[in-house]
Protein backbone atom coordinates (compact mmCIF):
# COMPACT_ATOMS: atom_id res chain seq x y z
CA UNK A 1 156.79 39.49 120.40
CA UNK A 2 153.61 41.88 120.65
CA UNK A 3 156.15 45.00 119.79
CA UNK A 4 156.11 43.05 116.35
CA UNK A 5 152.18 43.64 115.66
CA UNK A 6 150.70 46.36 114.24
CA UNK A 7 147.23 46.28 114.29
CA UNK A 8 144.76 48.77 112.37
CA UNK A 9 141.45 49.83 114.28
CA UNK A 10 138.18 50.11 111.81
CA UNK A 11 134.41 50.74 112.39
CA UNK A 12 131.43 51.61 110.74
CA UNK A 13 131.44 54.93 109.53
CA UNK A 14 128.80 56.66 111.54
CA UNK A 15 129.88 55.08 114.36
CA UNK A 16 130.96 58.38 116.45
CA UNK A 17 128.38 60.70 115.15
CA UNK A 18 126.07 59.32 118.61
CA UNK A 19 128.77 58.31 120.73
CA UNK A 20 127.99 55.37 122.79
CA UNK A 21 129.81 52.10 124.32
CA UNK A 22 130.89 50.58 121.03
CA UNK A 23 133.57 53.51 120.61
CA UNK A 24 134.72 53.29 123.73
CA UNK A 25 135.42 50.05 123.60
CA UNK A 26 137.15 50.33 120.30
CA UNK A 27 139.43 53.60 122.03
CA UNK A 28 139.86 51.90 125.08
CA UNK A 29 140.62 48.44 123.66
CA UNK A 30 143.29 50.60 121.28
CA UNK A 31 144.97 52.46 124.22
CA UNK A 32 145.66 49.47 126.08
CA UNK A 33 146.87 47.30 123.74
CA UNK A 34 148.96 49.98 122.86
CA UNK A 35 150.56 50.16 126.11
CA UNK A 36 151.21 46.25 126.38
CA UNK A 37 153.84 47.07 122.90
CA UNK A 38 151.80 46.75 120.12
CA UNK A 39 151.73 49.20 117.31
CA UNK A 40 147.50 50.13 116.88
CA UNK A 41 146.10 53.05 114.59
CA UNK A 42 142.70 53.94 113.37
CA UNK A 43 142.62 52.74 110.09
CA UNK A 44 142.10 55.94 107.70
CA UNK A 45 140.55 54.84 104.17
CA UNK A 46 141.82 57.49 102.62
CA UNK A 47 145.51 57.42 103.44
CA UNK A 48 146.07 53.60 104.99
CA UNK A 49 146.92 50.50 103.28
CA UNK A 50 146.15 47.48 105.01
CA UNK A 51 149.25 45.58 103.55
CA UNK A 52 150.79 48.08 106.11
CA UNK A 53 149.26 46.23 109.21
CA UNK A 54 149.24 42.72 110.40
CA UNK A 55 145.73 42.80 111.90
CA UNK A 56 142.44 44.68 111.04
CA UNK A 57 140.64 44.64 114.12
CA UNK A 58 137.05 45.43 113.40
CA UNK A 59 134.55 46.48 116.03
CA UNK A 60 130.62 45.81 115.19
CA UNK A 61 129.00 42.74 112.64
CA UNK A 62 128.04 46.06 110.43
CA UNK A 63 127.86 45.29 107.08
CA UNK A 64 129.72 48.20 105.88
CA UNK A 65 132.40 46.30 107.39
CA UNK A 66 132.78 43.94 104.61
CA UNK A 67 134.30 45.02 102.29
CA UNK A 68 136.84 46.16 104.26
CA UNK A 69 137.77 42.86 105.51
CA UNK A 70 137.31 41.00 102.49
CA UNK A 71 140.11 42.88 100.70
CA UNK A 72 141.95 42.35 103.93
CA UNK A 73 141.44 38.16 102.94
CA UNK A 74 142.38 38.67 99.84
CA UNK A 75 146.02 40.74 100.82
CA UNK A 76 146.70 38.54 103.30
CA UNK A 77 146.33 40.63 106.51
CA UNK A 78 144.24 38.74 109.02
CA UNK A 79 141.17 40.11 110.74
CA UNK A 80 139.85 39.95 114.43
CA UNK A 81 135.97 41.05 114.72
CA UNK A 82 134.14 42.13 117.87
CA UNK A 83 130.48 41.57 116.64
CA UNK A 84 129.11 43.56 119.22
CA UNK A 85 125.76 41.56 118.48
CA UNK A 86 123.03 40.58 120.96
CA UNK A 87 119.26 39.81 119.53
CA UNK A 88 116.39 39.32 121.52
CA UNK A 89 112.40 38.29 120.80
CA UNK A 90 111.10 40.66 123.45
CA UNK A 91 113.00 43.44 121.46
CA UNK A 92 111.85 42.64 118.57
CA UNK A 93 107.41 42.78 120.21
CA UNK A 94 107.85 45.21 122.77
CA UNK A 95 110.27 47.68 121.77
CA UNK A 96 108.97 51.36 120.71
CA UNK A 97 108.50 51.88 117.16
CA UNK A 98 105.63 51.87 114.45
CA UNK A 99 104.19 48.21 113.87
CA UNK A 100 106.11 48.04 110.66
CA UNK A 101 109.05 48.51 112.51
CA UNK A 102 108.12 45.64 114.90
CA UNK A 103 107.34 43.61 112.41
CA UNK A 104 110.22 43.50 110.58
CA UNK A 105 112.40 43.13 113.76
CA UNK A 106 110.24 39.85 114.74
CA UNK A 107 111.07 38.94 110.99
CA UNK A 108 114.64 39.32 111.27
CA UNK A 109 115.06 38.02 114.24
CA UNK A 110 113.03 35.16 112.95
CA UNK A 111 114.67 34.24 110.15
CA UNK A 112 117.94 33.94 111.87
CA UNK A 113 116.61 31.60 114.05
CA UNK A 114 114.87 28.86 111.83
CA UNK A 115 117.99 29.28 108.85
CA UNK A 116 121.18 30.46 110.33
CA UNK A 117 123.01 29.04 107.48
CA UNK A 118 121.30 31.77 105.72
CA UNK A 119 124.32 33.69 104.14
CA UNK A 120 123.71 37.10 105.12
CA UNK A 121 126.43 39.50 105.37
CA UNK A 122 126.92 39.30 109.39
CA UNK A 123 127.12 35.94 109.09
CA UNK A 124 130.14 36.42 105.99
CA UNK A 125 131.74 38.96 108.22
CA UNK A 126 132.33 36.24 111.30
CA UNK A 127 133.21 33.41 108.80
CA UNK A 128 135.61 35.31 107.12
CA UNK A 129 137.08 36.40 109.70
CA UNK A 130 140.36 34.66 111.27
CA UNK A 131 138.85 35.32 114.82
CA UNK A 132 135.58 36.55 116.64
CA UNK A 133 135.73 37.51 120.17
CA UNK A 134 132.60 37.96 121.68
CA UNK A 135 132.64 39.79 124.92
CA UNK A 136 130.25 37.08 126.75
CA UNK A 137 130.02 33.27 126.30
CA UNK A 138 125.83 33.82 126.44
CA UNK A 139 126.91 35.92 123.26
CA UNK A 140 129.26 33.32 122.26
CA UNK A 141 126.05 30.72 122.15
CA UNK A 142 123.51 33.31 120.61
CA UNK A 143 126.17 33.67 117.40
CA UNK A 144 126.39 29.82 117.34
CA UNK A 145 122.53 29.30 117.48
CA UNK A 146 121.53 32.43 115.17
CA UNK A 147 124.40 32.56 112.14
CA UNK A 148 125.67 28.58 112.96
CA UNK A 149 129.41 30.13 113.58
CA UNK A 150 131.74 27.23 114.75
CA UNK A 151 132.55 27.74 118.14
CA UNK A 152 136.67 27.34 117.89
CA UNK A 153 136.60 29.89 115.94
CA UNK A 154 135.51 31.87 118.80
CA UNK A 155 137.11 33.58 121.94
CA UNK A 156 135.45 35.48 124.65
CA UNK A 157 137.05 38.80 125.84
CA UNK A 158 135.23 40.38 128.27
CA UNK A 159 133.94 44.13 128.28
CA UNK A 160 136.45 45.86 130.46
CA UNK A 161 136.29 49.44 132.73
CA UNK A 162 139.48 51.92 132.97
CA UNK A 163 140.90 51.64 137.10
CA UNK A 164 139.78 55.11 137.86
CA UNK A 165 136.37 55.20 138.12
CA UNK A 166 136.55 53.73 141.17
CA UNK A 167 138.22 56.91 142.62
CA UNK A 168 135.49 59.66 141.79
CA UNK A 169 134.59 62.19 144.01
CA UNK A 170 130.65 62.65 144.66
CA UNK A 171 131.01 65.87 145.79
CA UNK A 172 131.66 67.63 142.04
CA UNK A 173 128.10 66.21 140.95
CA UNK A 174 126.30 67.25 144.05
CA UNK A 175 127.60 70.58 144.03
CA UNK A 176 126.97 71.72 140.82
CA UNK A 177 123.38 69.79 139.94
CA UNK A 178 122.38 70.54 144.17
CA UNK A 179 120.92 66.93 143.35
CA UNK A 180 121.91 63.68 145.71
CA UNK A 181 120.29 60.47 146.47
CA UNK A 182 118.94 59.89 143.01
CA UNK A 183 118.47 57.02 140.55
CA UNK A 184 121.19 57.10 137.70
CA UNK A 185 121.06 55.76 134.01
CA UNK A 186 124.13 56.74 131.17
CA UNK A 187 123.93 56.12 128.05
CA UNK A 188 122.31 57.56 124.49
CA UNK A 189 118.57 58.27 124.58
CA UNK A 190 117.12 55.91 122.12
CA UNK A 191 114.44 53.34 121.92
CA UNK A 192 116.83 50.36 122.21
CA UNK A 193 118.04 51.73 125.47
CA UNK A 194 114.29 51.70 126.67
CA UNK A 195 114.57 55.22 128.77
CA UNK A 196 110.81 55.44 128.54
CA UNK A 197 109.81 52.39 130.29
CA UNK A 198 112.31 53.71 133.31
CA UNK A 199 110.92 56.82 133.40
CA UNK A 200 106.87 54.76 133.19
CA UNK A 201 108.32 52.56 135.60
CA UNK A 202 109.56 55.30 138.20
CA UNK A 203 106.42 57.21 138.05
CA UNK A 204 105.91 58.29 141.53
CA UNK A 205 109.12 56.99 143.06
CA UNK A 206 110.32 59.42 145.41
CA UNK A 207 113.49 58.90 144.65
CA UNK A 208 114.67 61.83 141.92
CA UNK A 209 115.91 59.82 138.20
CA UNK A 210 118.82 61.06 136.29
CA UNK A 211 119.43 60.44 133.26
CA UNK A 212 122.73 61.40 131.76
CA UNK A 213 123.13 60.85 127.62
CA UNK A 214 122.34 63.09 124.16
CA UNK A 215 119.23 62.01 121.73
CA UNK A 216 120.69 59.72 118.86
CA UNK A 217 119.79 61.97 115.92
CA UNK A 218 117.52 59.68 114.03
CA UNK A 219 115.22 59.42 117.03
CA UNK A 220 114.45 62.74 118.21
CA UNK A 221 110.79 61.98 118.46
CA UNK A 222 111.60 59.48 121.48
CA UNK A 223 113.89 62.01 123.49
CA UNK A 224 110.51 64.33 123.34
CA UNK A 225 108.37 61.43 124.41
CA UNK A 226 110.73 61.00 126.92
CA UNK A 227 110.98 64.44 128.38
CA UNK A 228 107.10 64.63 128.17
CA UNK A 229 106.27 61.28 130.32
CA UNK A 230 109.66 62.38 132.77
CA UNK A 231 107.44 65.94 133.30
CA UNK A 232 109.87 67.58 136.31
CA UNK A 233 110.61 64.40 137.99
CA UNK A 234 113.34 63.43 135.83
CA UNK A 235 116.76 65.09 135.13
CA UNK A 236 118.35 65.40 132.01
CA UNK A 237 121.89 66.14 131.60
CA UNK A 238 123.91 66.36 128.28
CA UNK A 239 126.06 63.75 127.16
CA UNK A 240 129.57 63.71 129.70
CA UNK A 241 132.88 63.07 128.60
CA UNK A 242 134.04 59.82 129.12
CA UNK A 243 137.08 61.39 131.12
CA UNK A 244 135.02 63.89 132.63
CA UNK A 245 135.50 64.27 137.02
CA UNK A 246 131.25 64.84 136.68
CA UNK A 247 130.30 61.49 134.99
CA UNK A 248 132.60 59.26 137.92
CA UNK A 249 131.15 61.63 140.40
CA UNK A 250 127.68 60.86 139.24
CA UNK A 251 129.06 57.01 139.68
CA UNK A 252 129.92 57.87 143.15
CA UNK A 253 126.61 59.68 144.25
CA UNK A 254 123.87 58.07 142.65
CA UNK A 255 121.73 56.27 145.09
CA UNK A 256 121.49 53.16 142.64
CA UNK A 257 122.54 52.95 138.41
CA UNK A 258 119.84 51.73 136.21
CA UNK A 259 120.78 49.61 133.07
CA UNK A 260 117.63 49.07 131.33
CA UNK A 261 118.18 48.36 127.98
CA UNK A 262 116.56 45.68 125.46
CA UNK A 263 119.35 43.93 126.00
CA UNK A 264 122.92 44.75 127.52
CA UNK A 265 125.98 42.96 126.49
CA UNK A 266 127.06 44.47 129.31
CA UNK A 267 126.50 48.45 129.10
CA UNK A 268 130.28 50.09 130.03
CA UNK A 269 128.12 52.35 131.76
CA UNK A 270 127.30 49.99 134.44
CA UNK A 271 130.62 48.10 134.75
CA UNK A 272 131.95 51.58 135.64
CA UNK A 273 129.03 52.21 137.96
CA UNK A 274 129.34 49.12 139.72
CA UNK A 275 133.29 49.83 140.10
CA UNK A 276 132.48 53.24 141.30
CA UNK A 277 130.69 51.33 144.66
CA UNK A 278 127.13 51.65 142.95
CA UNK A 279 124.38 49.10 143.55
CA UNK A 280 123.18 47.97 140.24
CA UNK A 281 119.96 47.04 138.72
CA UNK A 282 120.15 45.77 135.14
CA UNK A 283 117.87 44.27 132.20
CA UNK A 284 118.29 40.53 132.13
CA UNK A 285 118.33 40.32 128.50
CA UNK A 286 121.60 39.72 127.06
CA UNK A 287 124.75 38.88 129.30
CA UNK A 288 124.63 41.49 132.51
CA UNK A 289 124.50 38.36 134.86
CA UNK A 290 127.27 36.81 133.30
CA UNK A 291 129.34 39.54 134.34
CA UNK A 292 127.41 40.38 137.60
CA UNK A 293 126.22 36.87 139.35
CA UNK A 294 123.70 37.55 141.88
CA UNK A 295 125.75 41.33 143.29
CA UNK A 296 122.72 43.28 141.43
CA UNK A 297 119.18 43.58 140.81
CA UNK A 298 117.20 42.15 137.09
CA UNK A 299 114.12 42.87 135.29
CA UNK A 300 112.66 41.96 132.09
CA UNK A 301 112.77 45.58 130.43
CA UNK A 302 109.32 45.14 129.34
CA UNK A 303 107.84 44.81 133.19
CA UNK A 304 107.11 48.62 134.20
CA UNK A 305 106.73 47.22 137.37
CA UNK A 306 109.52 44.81 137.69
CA UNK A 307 111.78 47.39 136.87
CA UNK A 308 110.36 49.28 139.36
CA UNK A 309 110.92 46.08 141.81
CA UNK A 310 114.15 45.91 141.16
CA UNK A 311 115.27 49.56 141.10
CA UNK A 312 113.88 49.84 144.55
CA UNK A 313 115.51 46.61 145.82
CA UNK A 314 118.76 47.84 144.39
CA UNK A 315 118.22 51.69 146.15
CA UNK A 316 117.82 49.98 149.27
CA UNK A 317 120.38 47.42 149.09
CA UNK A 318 122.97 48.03 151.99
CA UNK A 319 126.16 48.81 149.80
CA UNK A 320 129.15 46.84 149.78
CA UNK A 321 132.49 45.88 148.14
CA UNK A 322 131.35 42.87 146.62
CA UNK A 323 130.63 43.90 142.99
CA UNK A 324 133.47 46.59 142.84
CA UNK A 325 135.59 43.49 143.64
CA UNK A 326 134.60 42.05 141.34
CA UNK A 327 134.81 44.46 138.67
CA UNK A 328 138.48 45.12 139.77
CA UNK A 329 139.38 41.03 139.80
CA UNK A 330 137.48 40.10 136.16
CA UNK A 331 137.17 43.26 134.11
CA UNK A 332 139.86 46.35 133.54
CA UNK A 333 141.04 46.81 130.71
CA UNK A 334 144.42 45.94 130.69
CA UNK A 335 143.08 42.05 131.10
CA UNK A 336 141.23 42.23 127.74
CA UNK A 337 144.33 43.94 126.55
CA UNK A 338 146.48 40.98 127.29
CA UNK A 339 143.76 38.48 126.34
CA UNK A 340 143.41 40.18 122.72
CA UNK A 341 147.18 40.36 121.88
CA UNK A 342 146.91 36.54 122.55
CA UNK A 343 144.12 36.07 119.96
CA UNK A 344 146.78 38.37 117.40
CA UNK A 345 149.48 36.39 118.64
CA UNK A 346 147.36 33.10 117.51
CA UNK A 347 146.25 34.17 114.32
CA UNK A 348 149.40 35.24 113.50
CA UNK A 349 151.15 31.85 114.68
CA UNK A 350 153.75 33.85 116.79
């Protein structure tokens, strides 16, 4: 019986210094397996042992991680691990950054391509781990092909939205930022969320661009670049809590959202947009049409002017219930809830 479990939650340990989609999946993924009977808790290293717990469920192929989970082999505690992994060429050339920087991302990504038998410690993390749910079978593939992971090994639990951003009210976000009509984007401002080619790509558009997210701290110097090319055309707003009215009013109002990252696995931030009734146009790099068929708009996030394409296309798209249909059939969280207890369930041969 899932009452039976207890699972303990872990992460990498700067994971909510920049808070992003990765810990709200882990906090969301926690509260509702919680309320399908099973007995979850962030894992505190100081004060937690894992013989305590049936499960460490870890959330991102960091390889801080290890450790962790090897000691979890070695008491006998089994371990579920949401890689949270996507890697793409076009990252790895066009992405902002100093040469060296590019460079070694080509090399990495290389690498894993021509040897993925090459034992680095991602790849140790998935094969010792007693299950690896990747939220996307394109995902699924890319772990097969890059670290040579068997696939049975391997389940796919989608990313998931809570029920009530469909229910926001546009008029809160109107009100107070006197700003409707506009082109939305949510998520942290750094260069592997790609905010700058948006803003190149909108230059002009006479359609106002919001962009709603904090700086990650180790790239300051590409939230100023940012603000510099955006000029007075582009709105910033501070980072919203994830329960906040403002961020599903922004949902509701925004003329289009804009996912435009390197590569999306998919963004919450547009499953919850697209649930809220907005049109969507998305990167398609990584699994966004997986999840989103042909209901939205893609560009290559290196096109300036395909993104442009497709963010006008998507403005201008007649709205419909389609894609928040969608949304509400495939991907709430209580259906990756029930869909991870059975992977606990398995491991654990109940």
């Amino acid at each position: 019986m899932p009452g039976q479990i207890r699972a303990a939650f872990f992460v990498y340990p700067s994971a909510f210094q920049n808070m992003g989609g990765g810990e709200i999946l882990l906090l969301k993924t926690k509260e509702y397996i919680e309320k399908e009977g099973v007995e979850c808790k962030l894992f505190d290293i100081w004060r937690d042992r894992l013989e305590d717990f049936d499960i460490l469920h870890v959330i991102g192929a960091i390889k801080c991680c290890l450790g962790l989970m090897q000691t979890a082999k070695n008491k006998g505690v089994k371990t579920v691990l949401d890689p949270v992994f996507f890697s793409t060429l076009e990252r790895a050339i066009y992405e902002h950054g100093s040469l060296k920087r590019k460079l070694e991302a080509l090399a990495r990504h290389l690498m894993k391509a021509a040897f993925p038998y090459y034992p680095s410690e991602r790849r140790k993390m998935m094969l010792l781990a007693d299950a690896v749910i990747p939220n996307s079978y394109v995902e699924l593939k890319q772990l097969q092909r890059l670290f040579a992971i068997p696939e049975n090994k391997m389940h796919v639990i989608p990313n998931c939205v809570d029920p009530d951003f469909e229910y926001g009210d546009e008029k809160l976000f109107i009100s107070k930022y006197k700003i409707k009509d506009f082109v939305l984007s949510v998520g942290r401002i750094e260069p592997r969320k790609n905010q700058l080619n948006l803003i190149k790509a909108l230059k002009g558009y006479d359609t106002p661009l919001v962009i709603i997210g904090n700086p990650v701290s180790d790239y300051m110097n590409y939230y100023e670049e940012c603000k510099r090319e955006g000029g007075d055309k582009v709105v910033f707003i501070d980072r919203m809590d994830h329960a906040d009215p403002l961020l599903k009013s922004a949902y509701k109002a925004c003329k289009c959202f804009v996912s435009q990252g390197w590569f999306e696995t998919p963004g919450l931030a547009a499953l919850e947009a697209a649930l809220a009734g907005a049109n969507i146009a998305t990167t398609d790099k990584g699994c966004a049409e997986e999840y989103f068929k042909g209901l939205a708009e893609y560009f290559s996030p290196s096109d300036t002017a395909g993104i442009r394409r497709a963010v006008e296309k998507a403005a201008l798209r007649p709205k419909s219930n389609d894609l928040k249909e969608n949304v509400k059939k495939n991907f709430l969280w209580n259906i990756a809830a029930k869909k991870n207890i059975e992977i606990y369930s398995d491991v654990l041969g109940k």
